[in-house]
N, C-alpha and C. Protein backbone atom coordinates (compact mmCIF):
# COMPACT_ATOMS: atom_id res chain seq x y z
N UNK A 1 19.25 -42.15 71.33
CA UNK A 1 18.27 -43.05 70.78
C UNK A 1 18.40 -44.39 71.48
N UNK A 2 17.26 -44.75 71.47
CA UNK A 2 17.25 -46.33 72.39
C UNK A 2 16.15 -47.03 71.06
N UNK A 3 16.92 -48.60 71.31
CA UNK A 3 16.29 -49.27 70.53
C UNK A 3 17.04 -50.28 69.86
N UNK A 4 16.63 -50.78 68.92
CA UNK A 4 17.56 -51.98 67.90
C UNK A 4 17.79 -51.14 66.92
N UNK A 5 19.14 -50.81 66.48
CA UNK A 5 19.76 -50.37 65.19
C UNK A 5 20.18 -51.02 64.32
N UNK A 6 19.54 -50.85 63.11
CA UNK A 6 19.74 -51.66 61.70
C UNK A 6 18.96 -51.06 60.38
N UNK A 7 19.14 -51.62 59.64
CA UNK A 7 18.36 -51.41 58.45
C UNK A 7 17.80 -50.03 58.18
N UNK A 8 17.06 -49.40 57.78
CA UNK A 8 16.29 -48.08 56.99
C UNK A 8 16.68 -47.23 58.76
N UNK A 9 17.08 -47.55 60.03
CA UNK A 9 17.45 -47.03 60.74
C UNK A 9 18.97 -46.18 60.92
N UNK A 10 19.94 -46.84 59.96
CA UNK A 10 21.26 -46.33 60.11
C UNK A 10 21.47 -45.22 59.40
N UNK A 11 20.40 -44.77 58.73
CA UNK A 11 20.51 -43.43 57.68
C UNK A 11 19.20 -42.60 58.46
N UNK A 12 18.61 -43.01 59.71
CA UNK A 12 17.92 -41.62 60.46
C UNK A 12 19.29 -40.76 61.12
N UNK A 13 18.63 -39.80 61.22
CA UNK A 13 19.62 -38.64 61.71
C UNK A 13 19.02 -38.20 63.16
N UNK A 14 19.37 -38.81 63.75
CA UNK A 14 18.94 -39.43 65.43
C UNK A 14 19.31 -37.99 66.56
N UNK A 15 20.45 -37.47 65.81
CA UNK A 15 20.80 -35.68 67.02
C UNK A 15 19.96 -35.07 66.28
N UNK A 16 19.13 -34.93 64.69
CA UNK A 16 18.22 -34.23 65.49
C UNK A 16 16.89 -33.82 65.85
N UNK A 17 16.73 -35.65 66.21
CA UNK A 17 15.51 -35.81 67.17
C UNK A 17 15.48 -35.44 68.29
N UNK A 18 16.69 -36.29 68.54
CA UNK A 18 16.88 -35.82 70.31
C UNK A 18 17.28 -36.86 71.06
N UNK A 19 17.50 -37.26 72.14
CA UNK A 19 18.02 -38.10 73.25
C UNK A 19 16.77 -39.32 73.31
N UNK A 20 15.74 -38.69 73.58
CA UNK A 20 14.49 -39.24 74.53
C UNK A 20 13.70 -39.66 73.09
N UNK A 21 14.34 -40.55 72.13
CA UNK A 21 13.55 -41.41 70.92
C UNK A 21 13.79 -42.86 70.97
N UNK A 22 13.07 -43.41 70.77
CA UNK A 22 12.97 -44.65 70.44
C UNK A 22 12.26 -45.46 69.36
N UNK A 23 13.36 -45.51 68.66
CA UNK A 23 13.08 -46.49 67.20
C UNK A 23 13.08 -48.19 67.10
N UNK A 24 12.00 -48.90 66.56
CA UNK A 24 11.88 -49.90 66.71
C UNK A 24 11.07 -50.81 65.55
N UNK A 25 11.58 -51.78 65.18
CA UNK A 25 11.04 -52.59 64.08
C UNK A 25 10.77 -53.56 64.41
N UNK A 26 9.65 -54.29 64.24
CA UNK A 26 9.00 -55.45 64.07
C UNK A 26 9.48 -56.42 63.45
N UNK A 27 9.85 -58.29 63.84
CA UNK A 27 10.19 -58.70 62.35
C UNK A 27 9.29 -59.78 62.01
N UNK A 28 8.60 -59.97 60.52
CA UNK A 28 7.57 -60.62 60.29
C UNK A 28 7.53 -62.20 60.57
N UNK A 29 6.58 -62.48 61.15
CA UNK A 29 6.62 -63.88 61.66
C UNK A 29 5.63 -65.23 60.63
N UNK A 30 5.95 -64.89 59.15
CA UNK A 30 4.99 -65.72 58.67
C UNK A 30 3.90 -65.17 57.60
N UNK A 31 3.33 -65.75 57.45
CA UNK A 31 2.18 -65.03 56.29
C UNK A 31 0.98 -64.52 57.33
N UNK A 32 0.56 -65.47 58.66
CA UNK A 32 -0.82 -64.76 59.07
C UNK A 32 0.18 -63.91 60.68
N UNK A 33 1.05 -62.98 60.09
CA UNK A 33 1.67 -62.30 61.17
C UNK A 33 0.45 -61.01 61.39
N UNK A 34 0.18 -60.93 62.56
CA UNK A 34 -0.75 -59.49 63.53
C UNK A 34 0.07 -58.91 64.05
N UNK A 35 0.66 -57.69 63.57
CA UNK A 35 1.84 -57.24 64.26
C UNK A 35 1.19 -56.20 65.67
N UNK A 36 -0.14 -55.95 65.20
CA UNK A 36 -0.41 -54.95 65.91
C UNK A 36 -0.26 -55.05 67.77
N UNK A 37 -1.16 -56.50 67.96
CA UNK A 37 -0.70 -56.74 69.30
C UNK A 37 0.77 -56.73 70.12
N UNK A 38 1.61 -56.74 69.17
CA UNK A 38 3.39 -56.61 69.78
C UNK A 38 3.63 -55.00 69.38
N UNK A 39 3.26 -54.51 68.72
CA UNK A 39 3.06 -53.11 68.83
C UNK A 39 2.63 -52.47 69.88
N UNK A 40 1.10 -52.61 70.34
CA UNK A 40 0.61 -52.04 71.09
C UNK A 40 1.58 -52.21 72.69
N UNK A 41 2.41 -53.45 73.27
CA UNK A 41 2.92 -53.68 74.10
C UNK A 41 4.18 -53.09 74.00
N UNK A 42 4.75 -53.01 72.68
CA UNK A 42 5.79 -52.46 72.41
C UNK A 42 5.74 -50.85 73.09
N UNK A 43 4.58 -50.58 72.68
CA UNK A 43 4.56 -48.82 72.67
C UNK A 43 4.48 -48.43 74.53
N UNK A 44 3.33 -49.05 74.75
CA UNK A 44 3.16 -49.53 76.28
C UNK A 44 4.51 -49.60 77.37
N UNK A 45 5.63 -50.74 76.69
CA UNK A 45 6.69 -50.86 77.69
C UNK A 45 7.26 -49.67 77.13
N UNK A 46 7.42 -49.31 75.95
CA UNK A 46 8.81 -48.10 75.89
C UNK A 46 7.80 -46.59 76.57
N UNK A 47 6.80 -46.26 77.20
CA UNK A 47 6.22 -45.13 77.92
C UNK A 47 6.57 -45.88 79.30
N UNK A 48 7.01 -46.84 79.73
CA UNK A 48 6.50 -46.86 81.38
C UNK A 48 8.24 -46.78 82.34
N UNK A 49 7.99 -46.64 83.06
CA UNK A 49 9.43 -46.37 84.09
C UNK A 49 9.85 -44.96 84.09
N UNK A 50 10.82 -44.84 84.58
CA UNK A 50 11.21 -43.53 84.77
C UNK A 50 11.50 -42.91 83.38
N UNK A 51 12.03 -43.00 82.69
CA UNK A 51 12.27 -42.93 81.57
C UNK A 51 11.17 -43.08 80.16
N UNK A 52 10.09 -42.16 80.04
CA UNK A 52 9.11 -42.29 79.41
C UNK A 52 9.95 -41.92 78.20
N UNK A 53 9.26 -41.86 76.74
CA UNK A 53 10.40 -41.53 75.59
C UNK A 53 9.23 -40.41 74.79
N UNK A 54 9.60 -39.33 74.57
CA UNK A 54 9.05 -37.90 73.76
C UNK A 54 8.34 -38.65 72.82
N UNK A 55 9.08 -39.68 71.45
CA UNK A 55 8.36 -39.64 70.72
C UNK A 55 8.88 -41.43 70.35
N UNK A 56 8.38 -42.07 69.68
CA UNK A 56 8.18 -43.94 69.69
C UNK A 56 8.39 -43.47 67.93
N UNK A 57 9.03 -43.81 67.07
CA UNK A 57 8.62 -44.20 65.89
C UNK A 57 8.78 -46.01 65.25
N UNK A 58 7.16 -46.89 65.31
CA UNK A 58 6.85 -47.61 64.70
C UNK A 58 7.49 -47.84 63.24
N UNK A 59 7.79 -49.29 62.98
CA UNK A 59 7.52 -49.35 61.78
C UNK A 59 7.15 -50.52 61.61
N UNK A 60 5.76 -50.68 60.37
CA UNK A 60 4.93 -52.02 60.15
C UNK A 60 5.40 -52.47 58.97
N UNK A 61 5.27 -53.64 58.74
CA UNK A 61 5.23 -54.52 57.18
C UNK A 61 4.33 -53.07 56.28
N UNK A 62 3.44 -52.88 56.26
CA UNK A 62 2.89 -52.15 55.67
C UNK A 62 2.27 -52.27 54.40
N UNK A 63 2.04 -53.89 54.56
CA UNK A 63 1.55 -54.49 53.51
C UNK A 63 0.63 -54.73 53.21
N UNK A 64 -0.58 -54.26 53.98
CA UNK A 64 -1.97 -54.59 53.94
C UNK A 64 -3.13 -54.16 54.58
N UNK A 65 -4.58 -54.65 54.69
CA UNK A 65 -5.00 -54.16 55.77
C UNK A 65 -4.90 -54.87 57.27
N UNK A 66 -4.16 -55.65 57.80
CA UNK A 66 -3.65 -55.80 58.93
C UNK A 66 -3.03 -54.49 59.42
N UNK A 67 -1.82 -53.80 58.68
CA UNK A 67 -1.56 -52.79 59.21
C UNK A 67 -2.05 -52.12 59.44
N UNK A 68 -3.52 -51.14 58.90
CA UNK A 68 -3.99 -50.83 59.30
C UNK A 68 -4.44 -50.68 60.69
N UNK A 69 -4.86 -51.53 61.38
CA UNK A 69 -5.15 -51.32 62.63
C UNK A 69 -4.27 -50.70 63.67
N UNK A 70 -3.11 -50.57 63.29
CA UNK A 70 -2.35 -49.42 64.21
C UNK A 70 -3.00 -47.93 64.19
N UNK A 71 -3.72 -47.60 63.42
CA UNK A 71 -4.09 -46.32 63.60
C UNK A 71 -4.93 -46.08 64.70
N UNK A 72 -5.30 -47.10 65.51
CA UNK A 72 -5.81 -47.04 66.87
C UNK A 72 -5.00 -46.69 67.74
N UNK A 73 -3.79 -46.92 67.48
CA UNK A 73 -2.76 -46.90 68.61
C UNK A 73 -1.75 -45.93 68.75
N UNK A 74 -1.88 -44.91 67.77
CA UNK A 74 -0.55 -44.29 67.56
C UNK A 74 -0.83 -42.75 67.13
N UNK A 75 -0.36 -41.97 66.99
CA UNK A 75 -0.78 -40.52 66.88
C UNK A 75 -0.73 -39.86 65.77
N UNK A 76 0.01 -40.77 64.91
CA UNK A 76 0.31 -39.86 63.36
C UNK A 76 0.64 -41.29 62.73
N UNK A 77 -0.08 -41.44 61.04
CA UNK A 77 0.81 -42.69 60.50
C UNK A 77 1.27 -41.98 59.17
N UNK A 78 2.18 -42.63 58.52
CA UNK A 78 2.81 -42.14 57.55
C UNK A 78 2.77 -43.65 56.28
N UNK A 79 2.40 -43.05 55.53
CA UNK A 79 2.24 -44.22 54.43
C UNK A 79 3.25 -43.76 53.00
N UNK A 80 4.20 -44.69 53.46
CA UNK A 80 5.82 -44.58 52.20
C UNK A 80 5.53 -45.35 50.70
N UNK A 81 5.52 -44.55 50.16
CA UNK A 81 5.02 -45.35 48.63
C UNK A 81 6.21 -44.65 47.76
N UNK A 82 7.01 -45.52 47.19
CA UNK A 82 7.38 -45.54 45.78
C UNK A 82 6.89 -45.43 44.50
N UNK A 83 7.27 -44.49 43.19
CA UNK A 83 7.29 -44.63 42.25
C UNK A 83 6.83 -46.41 41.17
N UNK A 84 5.81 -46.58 41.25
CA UNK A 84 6.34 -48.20 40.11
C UNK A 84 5.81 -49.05 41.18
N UNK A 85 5.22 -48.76 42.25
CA UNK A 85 4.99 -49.92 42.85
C UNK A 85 3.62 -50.04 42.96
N UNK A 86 2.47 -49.53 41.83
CA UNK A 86 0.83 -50.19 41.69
C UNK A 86 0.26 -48.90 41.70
N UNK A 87 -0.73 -49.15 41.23
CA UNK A 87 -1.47 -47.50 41.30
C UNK A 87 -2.41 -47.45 42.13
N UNK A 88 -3.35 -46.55 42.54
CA UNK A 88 -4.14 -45.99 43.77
C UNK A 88 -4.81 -46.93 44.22
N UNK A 89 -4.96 -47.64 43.32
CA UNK A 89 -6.90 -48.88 43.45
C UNK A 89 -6.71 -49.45 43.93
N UNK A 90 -4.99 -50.25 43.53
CA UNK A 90 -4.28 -51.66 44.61
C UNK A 90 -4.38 -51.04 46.19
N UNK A 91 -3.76 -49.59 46.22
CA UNK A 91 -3.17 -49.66 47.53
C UNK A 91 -4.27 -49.08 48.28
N UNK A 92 -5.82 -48.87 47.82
CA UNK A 92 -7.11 -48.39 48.49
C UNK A 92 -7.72 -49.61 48.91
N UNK A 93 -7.48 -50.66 48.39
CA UNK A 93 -7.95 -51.85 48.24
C UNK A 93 -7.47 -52.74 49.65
N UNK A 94 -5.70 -52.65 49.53
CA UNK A 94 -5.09 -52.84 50.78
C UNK A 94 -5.19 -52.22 52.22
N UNK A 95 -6.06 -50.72 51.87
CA UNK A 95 -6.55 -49.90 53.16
C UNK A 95 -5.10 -49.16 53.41
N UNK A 96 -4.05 -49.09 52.70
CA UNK A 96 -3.26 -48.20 53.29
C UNK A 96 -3.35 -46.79 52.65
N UNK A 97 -4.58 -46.09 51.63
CA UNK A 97 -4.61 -44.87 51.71
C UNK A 97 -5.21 -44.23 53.01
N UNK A 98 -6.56 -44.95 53.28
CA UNK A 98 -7.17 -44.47 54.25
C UNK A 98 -6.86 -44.01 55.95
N UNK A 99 -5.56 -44.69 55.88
CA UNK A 99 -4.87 -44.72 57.45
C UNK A 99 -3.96 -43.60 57.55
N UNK A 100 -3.55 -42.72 56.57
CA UNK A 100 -2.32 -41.73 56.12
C UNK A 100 -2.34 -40.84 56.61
N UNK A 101 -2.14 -40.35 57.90
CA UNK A 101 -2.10 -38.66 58.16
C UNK A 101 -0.86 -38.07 57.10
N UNK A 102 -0.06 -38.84 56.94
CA UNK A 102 1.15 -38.07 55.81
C UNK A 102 1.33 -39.11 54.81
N UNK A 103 1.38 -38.65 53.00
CA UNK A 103 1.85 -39.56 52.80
C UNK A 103 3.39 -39.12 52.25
N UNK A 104 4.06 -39.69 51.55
CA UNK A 104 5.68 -39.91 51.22
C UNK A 104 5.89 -40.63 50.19
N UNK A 105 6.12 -39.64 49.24
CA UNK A 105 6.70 -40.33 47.41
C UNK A 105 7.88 -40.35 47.60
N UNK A 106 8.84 -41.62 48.02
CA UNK A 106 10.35 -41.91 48.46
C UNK A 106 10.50 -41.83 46.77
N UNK A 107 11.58 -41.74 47.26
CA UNK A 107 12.69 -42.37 45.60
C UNK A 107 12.22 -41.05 44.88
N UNK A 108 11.60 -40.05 45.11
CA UNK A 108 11.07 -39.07 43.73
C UNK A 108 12.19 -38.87 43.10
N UNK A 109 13.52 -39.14 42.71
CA UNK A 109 13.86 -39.11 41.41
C UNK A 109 14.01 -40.10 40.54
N UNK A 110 13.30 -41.35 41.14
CA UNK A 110 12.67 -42.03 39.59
C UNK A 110 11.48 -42.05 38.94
N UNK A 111 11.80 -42.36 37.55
CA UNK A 111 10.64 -42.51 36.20
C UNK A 111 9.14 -43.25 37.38
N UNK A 112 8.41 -42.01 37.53
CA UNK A 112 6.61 -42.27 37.83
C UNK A 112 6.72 -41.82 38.70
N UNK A 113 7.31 -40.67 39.11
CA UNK A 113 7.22 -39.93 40.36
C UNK A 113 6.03 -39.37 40.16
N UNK A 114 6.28 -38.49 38.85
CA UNK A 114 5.21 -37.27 38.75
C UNK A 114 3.67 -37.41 39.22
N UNK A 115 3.19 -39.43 37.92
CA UNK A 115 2.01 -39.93 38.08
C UNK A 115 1.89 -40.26 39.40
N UNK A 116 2.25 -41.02 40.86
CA UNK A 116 2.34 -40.91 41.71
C UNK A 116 1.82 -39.94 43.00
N UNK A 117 2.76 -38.93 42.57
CA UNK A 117 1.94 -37.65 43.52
C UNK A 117 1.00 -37.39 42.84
N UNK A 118 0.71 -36.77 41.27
CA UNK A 118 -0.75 -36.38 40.56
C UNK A 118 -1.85 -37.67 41.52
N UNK A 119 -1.60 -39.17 42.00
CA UNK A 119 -2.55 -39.61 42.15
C UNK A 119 -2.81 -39.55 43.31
N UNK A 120 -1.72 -39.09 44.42
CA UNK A 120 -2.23 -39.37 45.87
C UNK A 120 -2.72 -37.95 46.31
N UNK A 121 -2.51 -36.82 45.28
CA UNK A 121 -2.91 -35.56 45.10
C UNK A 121 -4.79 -35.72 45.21
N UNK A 122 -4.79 -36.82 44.35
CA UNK A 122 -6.82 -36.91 44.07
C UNK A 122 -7.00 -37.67 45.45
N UNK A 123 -6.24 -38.52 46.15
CA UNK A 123 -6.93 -38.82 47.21
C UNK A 123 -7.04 -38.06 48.78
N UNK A 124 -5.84 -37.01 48.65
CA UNK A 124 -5.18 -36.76 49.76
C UNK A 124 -6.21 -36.04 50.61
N UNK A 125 -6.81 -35.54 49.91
CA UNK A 125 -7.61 -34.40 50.01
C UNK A 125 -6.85 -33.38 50.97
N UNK A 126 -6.85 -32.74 52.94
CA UNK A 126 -6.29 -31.84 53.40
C UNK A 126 -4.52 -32.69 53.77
N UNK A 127 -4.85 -33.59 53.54
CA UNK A 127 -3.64 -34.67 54.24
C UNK A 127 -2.24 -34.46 53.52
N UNK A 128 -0.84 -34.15 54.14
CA UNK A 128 0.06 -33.73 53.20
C UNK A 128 0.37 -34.81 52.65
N UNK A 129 1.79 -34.11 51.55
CA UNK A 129 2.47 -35.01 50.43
C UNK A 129 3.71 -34.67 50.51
N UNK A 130 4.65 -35.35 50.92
CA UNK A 130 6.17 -35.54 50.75
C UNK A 130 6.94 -36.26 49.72
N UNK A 131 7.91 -35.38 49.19
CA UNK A 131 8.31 -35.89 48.39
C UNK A 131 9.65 -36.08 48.88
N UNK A 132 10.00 -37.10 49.01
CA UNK A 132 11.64 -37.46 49.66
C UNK A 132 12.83 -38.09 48.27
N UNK A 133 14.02 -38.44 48.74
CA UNK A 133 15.18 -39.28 48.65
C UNK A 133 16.07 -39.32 49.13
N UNK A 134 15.55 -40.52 50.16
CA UNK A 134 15.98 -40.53 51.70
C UNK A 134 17.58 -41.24 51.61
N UNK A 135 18.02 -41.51 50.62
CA UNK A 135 19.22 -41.56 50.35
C UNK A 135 20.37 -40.70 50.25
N UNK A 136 19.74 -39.69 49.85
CA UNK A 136 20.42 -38.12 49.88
C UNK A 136 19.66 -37.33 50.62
N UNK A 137 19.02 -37.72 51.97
CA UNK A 137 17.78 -36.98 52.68
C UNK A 137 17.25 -36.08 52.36
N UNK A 138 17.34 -36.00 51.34
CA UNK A 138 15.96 -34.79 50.01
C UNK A 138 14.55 -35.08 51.05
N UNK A 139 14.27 -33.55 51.31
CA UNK A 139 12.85 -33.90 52.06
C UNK A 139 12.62 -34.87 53.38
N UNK A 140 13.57 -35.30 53.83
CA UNK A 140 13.64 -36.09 54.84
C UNK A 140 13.59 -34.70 56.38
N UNK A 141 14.28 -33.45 56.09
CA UNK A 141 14.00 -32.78 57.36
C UNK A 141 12.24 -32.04 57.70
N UNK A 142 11.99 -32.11 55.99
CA UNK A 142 10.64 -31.54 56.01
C UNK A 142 9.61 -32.43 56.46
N UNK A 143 9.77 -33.50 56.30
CA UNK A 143 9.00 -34.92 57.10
C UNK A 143 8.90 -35.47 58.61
N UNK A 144 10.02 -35.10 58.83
CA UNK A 144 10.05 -34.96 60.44
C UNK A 144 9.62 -33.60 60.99
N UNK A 145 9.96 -32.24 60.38
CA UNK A 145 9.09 -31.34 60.60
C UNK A 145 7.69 -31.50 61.23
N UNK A 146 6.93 -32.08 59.97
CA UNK A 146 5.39 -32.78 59.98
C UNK A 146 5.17 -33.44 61.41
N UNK A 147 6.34 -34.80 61.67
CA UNK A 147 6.13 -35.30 62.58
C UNK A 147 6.43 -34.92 63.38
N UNK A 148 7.12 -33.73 63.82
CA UNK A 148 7.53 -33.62 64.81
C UNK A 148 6.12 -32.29 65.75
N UNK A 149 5.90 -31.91 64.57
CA UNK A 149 5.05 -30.43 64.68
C UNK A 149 3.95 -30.58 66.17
């Protein structure tokens, strides 16, 4: 793996992606931060030289519809939602249902899991649903499956 190691990165399981990955995080610069343009360059330098990389995994603030606009740039997005953190309307509102090739109910063993998936169930329509706890990587190999497929 090539890249900056830290945070929600020290609990990926990197052998078994493979050699040729590169993981990389953004860090927010402010309230009117556009991450997308350091993305798009981001993705750009880690494909060029001898050393192109199999697969890039992004990660955005994911806080809004700014993020959104990576779905121009990238081949699969994954939208991580917790239990307790607003129901469908907030986060349709923010534009992060609409961008989801996968989505991901982290934490499913806490109180509002169930309501959660029942709701991203009504939006998902063909689009999958993961249920993880990426703390005990519950569902974490079946997610990279997805991404990896």
């Amino acid at each position: 793996m090539k890249g900056i190691p830290g945070g929600d990165r020290l609990r990926v399981d990197f052998n078994r992606l493979g050699e040729n990955v590169y993981y990389r995080s953004l860090a927010i610069r402010g309230e009117d931060y556009h991450a997308v343009g350091d993305i798009v360059d981001l993705i750009g330098g880690a494909n060029e030289g001898e050393k192109a990389y199999d697969t890039l995994f992004v990660e955005t603030v994911g806080a809004g519809q700014n993020e959104t606009k990576i779905r121009d740039h990238v081949d699969s997005t994954v939208v991580v939602l917790t239990p307790g953190m607003g129901d469908s309307v907030q986060m349709d509102k923010a534009g992060m249902l609409e961008i989801a090739d996968i989505f991901v109910c982290n934490k499913a063993d806490h109180p509002g899991e169930h309501e959660l998936v029942r709701d991203l169930r009504d939006v998902a329509g063909r689009r999958k649903i993961v249920e993880t706890i990426a703390t005990h990587g519950k569902g974490v190999p079946e997610l990279l499956d997805l991404l990896l497929a």
